[in-house]
N, C-alpha and C. Protein backbone atom coordinates (compact mmCIF):
# COMPACT_ATOMS: atom_id res chain seq x y z
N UNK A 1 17.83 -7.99 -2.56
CA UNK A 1 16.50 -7.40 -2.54
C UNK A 1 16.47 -6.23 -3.51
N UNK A 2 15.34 -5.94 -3.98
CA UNK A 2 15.23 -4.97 -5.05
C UNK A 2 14.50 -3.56 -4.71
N UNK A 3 15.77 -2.82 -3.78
CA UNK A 3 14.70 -1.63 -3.10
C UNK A 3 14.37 -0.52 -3.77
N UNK A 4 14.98 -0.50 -4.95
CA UNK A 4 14.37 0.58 -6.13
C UNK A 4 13.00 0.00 -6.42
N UNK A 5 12.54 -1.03 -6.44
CA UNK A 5 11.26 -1.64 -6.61
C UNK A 5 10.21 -1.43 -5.35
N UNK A 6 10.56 -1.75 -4.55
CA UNK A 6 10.02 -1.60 -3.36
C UNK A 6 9.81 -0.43 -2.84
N UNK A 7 10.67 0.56 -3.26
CA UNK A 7 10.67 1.99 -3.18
C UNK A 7 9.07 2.74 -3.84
N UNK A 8 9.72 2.31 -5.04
CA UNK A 8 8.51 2.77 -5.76
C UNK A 8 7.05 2.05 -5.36
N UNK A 9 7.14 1.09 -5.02
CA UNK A 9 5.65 0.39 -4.45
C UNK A 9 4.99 0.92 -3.39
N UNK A 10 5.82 1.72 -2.65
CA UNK A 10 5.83 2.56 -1.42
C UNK A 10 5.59 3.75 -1.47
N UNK A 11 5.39 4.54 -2.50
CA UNK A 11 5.75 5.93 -2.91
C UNK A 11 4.30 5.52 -3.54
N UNK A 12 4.42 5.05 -4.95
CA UNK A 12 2.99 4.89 -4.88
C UNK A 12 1.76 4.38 -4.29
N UNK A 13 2.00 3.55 -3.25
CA UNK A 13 0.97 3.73 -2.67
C UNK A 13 1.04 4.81 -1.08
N UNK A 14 2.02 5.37 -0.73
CA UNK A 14 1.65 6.73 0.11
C UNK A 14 1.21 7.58 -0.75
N UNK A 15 1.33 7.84 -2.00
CA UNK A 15 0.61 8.93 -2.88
C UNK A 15 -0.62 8.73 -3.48
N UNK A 16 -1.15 7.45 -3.39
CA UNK A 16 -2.63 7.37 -3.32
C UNK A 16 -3.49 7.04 -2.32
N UNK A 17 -2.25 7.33 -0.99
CA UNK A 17 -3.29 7.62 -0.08
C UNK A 17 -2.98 8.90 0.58
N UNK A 18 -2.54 9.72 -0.48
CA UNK A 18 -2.93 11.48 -0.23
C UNK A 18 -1.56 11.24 1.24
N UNK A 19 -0.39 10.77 0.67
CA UNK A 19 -0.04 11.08 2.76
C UNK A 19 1.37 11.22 1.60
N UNK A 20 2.09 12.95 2.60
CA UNK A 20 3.09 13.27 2.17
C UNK A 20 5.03 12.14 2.63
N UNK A 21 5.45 12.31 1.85
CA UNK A 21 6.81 11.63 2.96
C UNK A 21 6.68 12.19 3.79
N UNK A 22 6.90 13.62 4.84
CA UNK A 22 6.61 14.25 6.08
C UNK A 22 5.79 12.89 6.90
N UNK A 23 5.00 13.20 6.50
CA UNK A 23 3.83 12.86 7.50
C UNK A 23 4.00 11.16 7.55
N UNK A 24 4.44 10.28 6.51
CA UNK A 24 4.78 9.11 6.71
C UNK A 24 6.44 8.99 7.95
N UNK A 25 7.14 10.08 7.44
CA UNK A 25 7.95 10.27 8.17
C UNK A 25 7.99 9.93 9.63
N UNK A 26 7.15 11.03 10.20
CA UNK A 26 6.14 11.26 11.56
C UNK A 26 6.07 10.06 12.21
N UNK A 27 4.39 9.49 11.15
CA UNK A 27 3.89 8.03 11.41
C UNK A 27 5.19 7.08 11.76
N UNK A 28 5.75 6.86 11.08
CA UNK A 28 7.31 5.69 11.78
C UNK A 28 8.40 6.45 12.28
N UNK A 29 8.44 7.36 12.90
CA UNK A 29 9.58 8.25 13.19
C UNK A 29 10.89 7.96 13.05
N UNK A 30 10.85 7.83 11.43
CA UNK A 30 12.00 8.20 10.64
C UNK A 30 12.28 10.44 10.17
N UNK A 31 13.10 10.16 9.76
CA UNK A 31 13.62 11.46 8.77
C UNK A 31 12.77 11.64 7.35
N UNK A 32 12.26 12.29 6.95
CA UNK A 32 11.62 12.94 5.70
C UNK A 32 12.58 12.43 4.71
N UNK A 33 13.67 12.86 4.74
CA UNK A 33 14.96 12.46 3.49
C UNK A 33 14.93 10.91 3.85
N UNK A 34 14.74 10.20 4.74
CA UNK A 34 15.19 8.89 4.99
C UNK A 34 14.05 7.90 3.89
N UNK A 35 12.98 8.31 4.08
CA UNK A 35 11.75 8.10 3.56
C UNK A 35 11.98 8.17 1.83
N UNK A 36 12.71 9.65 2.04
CA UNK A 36 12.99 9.73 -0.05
C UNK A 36 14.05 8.89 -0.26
N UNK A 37 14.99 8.22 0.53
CA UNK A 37 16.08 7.48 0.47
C UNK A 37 15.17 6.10 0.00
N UNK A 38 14.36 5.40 0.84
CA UNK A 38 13.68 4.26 0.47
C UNK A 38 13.08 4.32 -0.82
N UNK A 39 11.97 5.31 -0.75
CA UNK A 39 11.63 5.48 -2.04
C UNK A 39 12.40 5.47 -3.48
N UNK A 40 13.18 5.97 -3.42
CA UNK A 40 14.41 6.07 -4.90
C UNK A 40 15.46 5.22 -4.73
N UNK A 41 14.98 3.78 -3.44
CA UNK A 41 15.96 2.61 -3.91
C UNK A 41 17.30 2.54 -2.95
N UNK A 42 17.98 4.16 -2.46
CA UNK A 42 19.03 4.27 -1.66
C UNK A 42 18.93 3.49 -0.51
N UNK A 43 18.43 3.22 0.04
CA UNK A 43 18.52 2.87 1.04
C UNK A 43 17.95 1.05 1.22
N UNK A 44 18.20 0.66 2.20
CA UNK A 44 17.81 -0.44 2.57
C UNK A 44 17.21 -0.58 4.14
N UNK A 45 15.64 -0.46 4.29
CA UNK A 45 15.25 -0.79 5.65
C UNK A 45 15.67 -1.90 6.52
N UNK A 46 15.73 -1.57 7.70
CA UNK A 46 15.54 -2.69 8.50
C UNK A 46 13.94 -3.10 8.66
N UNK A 47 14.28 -4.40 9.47
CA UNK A 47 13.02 -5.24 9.08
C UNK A 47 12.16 -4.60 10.60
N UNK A 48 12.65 -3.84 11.39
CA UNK A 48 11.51 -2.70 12.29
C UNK A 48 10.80 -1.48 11.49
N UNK A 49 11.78 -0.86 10.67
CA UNK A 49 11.17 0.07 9.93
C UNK A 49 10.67 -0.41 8.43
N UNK A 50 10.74 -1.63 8.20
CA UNK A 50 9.42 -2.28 7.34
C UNK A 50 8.53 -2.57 7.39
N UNK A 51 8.59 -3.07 8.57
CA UNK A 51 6.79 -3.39 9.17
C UNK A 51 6.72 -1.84 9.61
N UNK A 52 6.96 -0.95 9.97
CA UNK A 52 6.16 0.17 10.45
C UNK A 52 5.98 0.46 8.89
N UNK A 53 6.30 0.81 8.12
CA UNK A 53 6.23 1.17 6.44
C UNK A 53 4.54 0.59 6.33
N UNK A 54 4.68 -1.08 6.37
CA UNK A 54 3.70 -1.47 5.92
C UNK A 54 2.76 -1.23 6.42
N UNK A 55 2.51 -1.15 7.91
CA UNK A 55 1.42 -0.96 9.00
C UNK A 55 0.64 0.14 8.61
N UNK A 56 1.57 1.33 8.33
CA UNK A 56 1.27 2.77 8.45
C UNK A 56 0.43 2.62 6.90
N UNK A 57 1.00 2.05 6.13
CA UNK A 57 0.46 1.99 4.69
C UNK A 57 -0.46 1.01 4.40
N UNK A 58 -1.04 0.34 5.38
CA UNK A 58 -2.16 -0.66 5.38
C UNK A 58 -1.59 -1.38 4.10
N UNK A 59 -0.80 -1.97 3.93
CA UNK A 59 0.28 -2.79 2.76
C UNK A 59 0.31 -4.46 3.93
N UNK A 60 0.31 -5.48 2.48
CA UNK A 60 0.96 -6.29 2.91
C UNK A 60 2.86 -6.42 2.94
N UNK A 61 3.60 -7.60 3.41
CA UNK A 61 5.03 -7.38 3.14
C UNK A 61 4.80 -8.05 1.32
N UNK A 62 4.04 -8.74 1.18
CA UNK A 62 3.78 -9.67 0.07
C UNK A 62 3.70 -8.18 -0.93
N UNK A 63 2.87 -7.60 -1.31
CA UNK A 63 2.83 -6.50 -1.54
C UNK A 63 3.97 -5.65 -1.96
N UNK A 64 4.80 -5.27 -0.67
CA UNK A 64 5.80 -4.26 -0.68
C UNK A 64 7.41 -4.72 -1.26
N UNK A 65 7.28 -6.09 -0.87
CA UNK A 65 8.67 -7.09 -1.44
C UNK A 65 7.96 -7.15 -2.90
N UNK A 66 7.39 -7.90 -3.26
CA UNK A 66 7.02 -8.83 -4.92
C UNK A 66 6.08 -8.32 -5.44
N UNK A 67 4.97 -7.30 -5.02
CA UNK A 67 4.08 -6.44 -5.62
C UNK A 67 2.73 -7.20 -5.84
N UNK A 68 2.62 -8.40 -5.16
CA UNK A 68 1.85 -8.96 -5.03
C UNK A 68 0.93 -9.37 -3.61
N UNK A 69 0.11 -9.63 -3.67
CA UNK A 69 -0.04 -10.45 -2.02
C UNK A 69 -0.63 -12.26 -1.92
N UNK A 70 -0.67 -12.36 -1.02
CA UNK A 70 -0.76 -13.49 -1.09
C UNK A 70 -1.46 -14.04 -0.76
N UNK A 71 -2.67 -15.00 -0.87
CA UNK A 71 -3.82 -15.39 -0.81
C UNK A 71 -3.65 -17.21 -0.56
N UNK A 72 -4.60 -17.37 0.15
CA UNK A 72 -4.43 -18.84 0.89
C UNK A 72 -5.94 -19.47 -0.25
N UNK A 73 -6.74 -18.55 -0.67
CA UNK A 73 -7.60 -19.32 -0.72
C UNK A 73 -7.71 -19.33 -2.72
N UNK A 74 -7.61 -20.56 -3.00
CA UNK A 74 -7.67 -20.78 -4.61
C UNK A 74 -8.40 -20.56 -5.50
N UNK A 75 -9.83 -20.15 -4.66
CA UNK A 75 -11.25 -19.33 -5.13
C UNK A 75 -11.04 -17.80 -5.12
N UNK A 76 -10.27 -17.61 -4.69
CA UNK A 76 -10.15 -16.05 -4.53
C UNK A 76 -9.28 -15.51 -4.94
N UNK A 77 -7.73 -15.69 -5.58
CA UNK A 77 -7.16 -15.55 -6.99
C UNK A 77 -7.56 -14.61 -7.63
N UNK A 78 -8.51 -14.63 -8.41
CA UNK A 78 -8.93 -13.51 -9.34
C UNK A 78 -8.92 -12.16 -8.82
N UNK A 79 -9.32 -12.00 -7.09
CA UNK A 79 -9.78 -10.99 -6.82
C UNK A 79 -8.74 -10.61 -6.23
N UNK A 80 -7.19 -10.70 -6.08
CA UNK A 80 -6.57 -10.23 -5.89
C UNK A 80 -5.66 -9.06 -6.73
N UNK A 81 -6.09 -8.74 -7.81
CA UNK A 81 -5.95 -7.28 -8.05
C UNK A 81 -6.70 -6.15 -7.47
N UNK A 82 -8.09 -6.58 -7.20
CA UNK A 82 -9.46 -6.01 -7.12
C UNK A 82 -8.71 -5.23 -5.48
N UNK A 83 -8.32 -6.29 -4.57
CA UNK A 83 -8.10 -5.97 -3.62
C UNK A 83 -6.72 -5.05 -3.40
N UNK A 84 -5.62 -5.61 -4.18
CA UNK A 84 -4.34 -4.09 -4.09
C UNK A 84 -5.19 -3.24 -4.37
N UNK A 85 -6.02 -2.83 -5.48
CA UNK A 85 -6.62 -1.33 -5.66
C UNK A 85 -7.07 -0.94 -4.35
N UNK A 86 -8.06 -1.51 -4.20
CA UNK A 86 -8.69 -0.93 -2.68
C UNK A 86 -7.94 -0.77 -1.51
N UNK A 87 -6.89 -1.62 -1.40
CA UNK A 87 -6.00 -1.07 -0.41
C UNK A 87 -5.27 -0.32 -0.47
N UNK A 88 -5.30 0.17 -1.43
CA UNK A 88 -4.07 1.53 -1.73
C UNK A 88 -5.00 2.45 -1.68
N UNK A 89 -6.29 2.66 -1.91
CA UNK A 89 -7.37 3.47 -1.40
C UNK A 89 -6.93 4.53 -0.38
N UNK A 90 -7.83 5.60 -0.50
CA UNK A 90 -7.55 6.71 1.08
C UNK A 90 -8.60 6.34 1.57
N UNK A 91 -8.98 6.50 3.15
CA UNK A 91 -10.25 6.32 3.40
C UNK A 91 -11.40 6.86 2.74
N UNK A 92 -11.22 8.08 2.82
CA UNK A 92 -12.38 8.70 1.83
C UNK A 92 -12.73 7.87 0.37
N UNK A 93 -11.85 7.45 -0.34
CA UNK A 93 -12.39 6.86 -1.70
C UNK A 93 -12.75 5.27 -1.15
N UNK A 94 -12.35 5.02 -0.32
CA UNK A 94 -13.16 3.61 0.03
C UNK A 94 -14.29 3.70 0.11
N UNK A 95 -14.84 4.76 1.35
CA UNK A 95 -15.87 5.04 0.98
C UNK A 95 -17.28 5.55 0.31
N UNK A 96 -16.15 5.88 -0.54
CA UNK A 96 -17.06 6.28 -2.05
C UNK A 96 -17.47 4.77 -3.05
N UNK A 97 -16.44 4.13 -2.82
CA UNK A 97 -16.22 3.06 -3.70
C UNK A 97 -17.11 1.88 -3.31
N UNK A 98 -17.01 1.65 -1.70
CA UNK A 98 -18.35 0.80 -1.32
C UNK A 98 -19.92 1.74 -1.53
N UNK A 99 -20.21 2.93 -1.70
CA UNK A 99 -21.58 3.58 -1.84
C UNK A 99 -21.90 3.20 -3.03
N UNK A 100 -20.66 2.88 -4.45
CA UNK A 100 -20.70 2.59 -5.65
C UNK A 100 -21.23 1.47 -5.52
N UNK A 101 -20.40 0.23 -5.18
CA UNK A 101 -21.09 -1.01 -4.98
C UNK A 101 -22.10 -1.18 -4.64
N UNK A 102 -22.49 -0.61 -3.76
CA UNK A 102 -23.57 -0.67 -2.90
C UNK A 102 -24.93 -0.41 -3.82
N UNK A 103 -25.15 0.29 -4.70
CA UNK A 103 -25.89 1.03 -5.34
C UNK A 103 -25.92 0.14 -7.04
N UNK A 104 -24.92 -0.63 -7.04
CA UNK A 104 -24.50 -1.48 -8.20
C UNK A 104 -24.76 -2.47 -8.11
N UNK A 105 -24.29 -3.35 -6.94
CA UNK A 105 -24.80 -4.60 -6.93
C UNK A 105 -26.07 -4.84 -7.33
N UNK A 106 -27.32 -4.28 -6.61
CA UNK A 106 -28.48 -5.07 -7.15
C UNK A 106 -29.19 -5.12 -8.65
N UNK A 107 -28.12 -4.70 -8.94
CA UNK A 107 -28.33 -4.60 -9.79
C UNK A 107 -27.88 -5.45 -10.90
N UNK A 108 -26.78 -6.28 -10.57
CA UNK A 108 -25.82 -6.93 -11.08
C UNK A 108 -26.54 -8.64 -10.96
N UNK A 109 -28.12 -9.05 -9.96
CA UNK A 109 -28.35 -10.21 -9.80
C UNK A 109 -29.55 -10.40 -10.48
């Protein structure tokens, strides 16, 4: 497994959703250093403190393993970049981002 990769997939998306290692820490009650251990690759989770990783980080595992996710439906393909962005979102910019749409779409038919 490639946890320098996964590290970083993790790091950046707790840092675009404004949440410190501390406080991810907390959320899965791991260690602060344990957290910078994943992040920079040292370490290797178990598969309890991966799913809490992902949970806490509204992440798929598809996502956090291969940097991708994974989609069942063959029409919807395209929009799977569209969707990592938004899920790496904080709440607050989601909801900025649907007021955007919102205000865009009718515009768009």
């Amino acid at each position: 497994m490639e946890n320098d990769k996964i590290g970083q997939r993790i790091k950046t998306l707790r840092k675009s959703k404004g949440i410190t290692q501390e406080q991810l820490s907390e959320t899965i009650n791991v260690s602060p250093h344990y957290i910078y251990e994943i992040e920079r690759g040292l370490k290797q989770m178990s598969l309890e403190t991966f799913i809490s990783v992902a949970r806490a980080l509204n992440a798929s595992a598809d996502y956090l393993l291969f940097g991708t996710s994974h989609c069942d439906d063959p029409d919807s393909t395209g929009n799977e970049q569209l969707d990592n962005m938004i899920r790496s979102l904080s709440p607050h910019k989601k909801e900025s981002i649907t007021k955007i749409i919102h205000t865009i779409l009718p515009l768009l038919k």
